[in-house]
N, C-alpha and C. Protein backbone atom coordinates (compact mmCIF):
# COMPACT_ATOMS: atom_id res chain seq x y z
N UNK A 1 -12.42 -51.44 4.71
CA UNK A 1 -13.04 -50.36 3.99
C UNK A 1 -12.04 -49.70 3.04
N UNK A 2 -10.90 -49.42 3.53
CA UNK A 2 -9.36 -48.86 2.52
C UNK A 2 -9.38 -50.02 1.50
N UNK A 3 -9.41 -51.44 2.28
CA UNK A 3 -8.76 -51.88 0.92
C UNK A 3 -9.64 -52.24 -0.03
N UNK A 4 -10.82 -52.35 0.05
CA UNK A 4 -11.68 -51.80 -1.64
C UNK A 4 -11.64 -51.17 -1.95
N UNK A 5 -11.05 -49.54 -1.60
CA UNK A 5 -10.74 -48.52 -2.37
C UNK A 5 -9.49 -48.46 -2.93
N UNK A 6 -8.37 -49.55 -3.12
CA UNK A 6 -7.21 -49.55 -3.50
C UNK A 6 -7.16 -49.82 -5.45
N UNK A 7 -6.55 -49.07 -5.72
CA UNK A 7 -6.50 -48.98 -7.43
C UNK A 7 -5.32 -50.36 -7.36
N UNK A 8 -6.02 -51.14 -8.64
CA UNK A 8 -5.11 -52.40 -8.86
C UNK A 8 -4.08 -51.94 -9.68
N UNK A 9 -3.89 -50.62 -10.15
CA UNK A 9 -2.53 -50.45 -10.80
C UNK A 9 -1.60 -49.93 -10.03
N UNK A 10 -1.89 -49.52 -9.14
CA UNK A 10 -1.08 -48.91 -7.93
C UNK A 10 -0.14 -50.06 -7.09
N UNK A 11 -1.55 -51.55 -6.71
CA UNK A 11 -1.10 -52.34 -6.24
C UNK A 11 0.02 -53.45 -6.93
N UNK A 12 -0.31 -53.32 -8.30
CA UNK A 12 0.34 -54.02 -9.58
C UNK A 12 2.11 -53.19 -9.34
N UNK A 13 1.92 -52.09 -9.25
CA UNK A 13 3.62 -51.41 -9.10
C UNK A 13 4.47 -51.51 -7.66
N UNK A 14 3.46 -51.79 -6.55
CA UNK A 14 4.30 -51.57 -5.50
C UNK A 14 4.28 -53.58 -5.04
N UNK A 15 3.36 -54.31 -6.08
CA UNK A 15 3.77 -55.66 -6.03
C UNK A 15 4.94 -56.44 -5.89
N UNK A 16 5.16 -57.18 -5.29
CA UNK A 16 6.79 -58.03 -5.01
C UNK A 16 6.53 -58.17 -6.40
N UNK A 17 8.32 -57.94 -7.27
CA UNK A 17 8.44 -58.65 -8.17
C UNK A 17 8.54 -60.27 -8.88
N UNK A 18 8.05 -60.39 -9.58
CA UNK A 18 7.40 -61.75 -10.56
C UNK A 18 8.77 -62.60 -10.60
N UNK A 19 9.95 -62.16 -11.11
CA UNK A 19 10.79 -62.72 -11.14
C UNK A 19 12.00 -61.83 -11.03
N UNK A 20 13.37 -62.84 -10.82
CA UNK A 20 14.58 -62.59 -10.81
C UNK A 20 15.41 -61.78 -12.26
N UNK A 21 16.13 -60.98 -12.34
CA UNK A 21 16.71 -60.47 -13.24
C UNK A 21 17.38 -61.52 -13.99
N UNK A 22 17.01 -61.66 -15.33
CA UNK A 22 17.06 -63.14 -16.24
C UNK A 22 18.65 -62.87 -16.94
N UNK A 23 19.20 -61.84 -16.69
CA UNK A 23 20.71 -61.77 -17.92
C UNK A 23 21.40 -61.44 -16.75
N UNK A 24 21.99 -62.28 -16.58
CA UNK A 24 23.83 -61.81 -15.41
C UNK A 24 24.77 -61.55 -16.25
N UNK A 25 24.94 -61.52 -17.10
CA UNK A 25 25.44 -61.48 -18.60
C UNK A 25 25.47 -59.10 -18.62
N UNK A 26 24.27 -58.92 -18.84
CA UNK A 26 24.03 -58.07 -19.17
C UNK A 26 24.64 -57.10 -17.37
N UNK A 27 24.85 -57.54 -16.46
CA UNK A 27 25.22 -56.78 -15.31
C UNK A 27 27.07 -56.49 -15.39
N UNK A 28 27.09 -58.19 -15.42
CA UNK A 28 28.66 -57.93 -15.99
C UNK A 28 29.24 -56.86 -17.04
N UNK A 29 28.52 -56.85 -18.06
CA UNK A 29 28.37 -55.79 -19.34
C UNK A 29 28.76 -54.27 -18.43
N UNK A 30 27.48 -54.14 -18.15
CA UNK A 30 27.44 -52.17 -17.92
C UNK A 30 28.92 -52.44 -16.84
N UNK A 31 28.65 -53.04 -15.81
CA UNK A 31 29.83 -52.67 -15.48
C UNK A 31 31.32 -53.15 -15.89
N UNK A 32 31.50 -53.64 -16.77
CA UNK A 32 32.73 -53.52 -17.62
C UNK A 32 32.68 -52.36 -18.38
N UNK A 33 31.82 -51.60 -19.05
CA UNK A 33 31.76 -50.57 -19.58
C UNK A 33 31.80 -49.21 -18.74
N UNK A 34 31.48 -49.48 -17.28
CA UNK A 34 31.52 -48.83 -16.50
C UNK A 34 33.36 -48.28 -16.14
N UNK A 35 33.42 -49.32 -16.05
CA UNK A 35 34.86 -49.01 -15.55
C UNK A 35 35.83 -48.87 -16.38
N UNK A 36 35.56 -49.16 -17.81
CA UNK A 36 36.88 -48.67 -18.98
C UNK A 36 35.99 -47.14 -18.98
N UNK A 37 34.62 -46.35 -18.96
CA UNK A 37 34.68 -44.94 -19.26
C UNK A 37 35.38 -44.59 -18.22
N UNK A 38 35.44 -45.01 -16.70
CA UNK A 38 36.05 -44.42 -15.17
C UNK A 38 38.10 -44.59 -16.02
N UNK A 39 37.85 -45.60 -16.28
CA UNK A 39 39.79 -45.29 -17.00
C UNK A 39 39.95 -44.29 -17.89
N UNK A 40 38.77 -43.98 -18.94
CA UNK A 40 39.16 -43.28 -19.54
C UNK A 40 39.04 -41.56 -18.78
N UNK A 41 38.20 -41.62 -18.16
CA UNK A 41 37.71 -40.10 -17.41
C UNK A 41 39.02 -39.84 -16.67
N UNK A 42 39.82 -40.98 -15.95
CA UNK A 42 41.18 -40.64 -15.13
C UNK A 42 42.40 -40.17 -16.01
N UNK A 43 42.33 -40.94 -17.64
CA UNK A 43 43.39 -40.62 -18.31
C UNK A 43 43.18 -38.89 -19.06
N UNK A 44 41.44 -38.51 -19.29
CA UNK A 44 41.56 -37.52 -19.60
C UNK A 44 42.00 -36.22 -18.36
N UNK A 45 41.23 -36.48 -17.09
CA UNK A 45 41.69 -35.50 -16.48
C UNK A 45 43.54 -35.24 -16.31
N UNK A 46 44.14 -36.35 -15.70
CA UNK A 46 45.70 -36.40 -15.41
C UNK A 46 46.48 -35.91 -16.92
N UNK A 47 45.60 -36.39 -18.03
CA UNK A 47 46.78 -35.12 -19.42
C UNK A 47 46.26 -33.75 -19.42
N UNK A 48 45.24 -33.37 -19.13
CA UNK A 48 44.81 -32.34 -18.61
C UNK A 48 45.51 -31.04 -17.72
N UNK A 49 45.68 -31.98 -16.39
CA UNK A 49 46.27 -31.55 -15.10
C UNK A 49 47.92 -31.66 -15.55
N UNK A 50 48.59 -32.40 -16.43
CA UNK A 50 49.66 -32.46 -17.29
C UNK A 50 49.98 -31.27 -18.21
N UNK A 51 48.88 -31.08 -18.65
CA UNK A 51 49.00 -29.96 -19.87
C UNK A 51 48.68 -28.64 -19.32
N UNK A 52 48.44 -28.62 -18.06
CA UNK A 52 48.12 -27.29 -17.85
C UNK A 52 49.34 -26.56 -16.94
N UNK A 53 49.75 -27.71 -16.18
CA UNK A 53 51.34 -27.80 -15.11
C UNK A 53 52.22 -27.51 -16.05
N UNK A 54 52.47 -27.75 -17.63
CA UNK A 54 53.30 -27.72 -18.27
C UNK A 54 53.54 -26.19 -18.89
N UNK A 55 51.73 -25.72 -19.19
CA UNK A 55 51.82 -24.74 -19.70
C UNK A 55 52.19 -23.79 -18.84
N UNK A 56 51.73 -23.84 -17.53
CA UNK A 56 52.05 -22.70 -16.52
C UNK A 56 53.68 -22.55 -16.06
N UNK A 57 54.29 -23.37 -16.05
CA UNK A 57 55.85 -23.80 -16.35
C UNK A 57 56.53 -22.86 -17.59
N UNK A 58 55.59 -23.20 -18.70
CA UNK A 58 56.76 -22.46 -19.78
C UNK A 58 56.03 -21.15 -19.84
N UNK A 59 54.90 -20.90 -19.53
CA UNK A 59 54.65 -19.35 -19.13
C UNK A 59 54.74 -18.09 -17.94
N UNK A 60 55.52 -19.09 -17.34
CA UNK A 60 55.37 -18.17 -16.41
C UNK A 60 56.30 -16.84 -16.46
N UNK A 61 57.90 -17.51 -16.76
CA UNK A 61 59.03 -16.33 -16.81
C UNK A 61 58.07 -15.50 -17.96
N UNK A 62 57.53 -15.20 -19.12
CA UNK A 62 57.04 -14.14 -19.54
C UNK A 62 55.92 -13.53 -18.78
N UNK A 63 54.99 -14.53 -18.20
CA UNK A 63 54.13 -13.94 -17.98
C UNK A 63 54.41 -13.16 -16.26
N UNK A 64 55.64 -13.43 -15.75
CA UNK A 64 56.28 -12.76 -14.16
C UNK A 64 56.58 -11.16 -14.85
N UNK A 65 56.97 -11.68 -16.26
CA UNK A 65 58.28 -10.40 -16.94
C UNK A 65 57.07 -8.95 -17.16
N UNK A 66 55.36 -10.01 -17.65
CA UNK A 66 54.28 -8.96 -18.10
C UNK A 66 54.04 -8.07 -16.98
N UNK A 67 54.22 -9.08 -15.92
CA UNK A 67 53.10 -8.14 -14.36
C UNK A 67 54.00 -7.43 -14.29
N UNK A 68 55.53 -7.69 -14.17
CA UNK A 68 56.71 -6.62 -13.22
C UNK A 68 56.10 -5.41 -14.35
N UNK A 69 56.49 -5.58 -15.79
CA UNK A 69 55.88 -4.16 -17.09
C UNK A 69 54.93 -3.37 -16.65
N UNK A 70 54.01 -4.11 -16.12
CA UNK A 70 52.77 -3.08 -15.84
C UNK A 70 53.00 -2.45 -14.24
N UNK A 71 53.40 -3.50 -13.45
CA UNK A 71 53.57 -2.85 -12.39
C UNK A 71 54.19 -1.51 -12.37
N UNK A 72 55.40 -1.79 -13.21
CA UNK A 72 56.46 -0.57 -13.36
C UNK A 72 55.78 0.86 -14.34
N UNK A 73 55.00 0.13 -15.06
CA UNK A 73 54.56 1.42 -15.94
C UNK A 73 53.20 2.15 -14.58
N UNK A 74 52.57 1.68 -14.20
CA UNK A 74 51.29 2.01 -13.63
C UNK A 74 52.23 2.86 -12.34
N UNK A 75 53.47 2.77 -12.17
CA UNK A 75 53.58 3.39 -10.78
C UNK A 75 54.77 4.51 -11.19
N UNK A 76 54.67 4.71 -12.64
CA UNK A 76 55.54 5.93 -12.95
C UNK A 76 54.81 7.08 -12.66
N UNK A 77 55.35 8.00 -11.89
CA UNK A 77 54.76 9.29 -11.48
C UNK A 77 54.61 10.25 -12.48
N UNK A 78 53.49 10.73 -12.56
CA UNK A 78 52.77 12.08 -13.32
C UNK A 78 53.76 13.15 -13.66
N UNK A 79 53.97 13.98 -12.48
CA UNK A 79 54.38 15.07 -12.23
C UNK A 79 55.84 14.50 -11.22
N UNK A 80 57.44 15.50 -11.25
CA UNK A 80 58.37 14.67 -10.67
C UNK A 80 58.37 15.92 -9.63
N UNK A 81 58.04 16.08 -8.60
CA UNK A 81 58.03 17.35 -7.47
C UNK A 81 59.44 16.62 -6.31
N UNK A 82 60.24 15.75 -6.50
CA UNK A 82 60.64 15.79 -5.62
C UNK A 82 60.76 14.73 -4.75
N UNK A 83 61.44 15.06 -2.97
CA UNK A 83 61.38 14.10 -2.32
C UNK A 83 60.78 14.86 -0.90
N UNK A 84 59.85 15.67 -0.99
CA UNK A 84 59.97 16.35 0.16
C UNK A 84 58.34 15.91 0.53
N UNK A 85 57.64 17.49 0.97
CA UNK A 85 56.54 16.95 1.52
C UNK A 85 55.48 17.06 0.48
N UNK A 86 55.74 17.30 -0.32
CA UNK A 86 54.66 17.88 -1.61
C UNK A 86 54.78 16.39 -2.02
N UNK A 87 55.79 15.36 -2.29
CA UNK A 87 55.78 14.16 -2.72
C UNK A 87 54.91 13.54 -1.95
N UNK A 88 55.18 13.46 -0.80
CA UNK A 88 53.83 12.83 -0.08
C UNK A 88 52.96 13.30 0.13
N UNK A 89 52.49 13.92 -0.16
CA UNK A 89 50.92 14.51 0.10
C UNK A 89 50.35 14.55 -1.80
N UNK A 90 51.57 14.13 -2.67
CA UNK A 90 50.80 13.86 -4.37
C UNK A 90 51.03 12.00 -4.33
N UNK A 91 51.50 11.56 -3.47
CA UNK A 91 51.74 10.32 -3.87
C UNK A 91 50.76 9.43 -4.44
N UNK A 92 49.31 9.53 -3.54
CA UNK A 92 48.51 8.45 -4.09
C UNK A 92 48.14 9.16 -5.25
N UNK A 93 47.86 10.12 -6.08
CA UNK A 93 47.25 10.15 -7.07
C UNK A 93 48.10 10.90 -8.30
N UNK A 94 49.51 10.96 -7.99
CA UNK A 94 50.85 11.10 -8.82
C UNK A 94 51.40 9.98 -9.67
N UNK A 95 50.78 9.58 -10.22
CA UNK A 95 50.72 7.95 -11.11
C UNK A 95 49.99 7.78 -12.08
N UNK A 96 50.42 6.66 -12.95
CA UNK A 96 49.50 6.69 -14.09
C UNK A 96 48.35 5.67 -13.09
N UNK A 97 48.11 4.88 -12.43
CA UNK A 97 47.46 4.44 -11.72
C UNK A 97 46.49 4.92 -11.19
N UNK A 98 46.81 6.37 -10.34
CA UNK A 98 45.86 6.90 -9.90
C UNK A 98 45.03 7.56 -10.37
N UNK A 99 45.84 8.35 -11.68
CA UNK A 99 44.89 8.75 -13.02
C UNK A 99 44.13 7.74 -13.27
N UNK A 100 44.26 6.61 -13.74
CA UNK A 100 43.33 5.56 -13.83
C UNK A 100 42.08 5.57 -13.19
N UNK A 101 42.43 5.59 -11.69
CA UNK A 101 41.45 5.23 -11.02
C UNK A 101 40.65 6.31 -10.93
N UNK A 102 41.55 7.64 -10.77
CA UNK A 102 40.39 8.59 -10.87
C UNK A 102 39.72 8.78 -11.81
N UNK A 103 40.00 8.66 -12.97
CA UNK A 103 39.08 9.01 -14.65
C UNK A 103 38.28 7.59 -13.79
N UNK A 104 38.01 6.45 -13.43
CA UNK A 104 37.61 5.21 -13.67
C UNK A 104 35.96 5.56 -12.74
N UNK A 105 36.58 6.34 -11.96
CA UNK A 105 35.64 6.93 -11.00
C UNK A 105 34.55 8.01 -11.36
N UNK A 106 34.98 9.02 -12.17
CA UNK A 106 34.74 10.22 -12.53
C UNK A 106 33.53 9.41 -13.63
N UNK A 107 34.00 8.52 -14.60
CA UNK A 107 32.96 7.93 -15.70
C UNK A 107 31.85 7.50 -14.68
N UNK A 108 32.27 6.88 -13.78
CA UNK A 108 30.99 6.29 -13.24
C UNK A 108 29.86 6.97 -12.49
N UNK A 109 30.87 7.76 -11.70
CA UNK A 109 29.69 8.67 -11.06
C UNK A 109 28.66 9.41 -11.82
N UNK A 110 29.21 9.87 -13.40
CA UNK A 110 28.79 10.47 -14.51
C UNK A 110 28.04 9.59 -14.88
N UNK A 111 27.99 8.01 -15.52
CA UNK A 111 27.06 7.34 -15.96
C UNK A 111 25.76 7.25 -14.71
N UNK A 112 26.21 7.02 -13.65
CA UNK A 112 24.92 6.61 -12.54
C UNK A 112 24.28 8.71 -12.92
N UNK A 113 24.75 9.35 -12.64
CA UNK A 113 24.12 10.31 -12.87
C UNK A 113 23.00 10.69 -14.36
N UNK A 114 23.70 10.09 -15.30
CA UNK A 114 23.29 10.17 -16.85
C UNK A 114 21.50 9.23 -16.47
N UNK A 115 22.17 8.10 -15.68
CA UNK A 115 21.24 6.95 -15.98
C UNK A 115 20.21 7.03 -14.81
N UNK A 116 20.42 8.44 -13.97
CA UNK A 116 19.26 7.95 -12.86
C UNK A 116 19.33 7.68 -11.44
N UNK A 117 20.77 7.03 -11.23
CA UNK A 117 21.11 6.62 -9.99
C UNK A 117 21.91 7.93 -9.01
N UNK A 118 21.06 8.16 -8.11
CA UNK A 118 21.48 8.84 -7.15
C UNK A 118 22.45 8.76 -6.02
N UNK A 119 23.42 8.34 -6.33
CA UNK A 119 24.69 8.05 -5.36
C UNK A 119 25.41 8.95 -5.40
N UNK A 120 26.18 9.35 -4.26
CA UNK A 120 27.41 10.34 -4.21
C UNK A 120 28.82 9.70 -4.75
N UNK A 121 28.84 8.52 -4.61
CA UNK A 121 30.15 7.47 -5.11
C UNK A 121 29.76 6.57 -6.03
């Protein structure tokens, strides 16, 4: 009863194939072409991974020299009170750093406020 209801184009696609693949010629092909793009994909990544080892090499002493700059500028103190207890109790926010962070804070709470958002932080 199923199989008079079977569509002959259905049966035509899931049919054993008619014949054997006629060009061995053409298999050899892709994969010779296969494997000179795989050489070339290895030679681009390794000058790559070359050129980037190289660059990080000759950049680094400036770019060690940039972080120590900022480090050193961001942790110069505001106000100079000393070494006593007033120093520690201004420390975290006696910096150009902490100025930072506080203006960084102050904008935001101000924008969520401007824009709607009801947060305390």
């Amino acid at each position: 009863m199923m199989a008079e209801q079977r569509d002959p184009i259905l049966q035509g696609l899931f049919a054993e194939p008619v014949s054997e693949p006629v060009d061995e010629a053409f298999v050899g092909e892709v994969m010779n072409q296969t494997r000179n793009r795989m050489y070339w994909i290895l030679v681009s990544i390794s000058s790559i991974v070359v050129l980037i080892v190289l660059s990080a090499w000759l950049f680094s002493v400036p770019a060690l020299k940039f972080v120590i700059l900022i480090t050193e500028s961001l942790a110069t103190p505001i106000f100079n009170v000393g070494d006593g207890w007033m120093a520690w109790i201004l420390l975290p926010v006696n910096s150009v750093a902490g100025l930072l962070v506080i203006s960084a804070k102050v904008v935001r709470m101000a924008w969520k406020r401007v824009f709607g958002l009801r947060t305390l932080f």
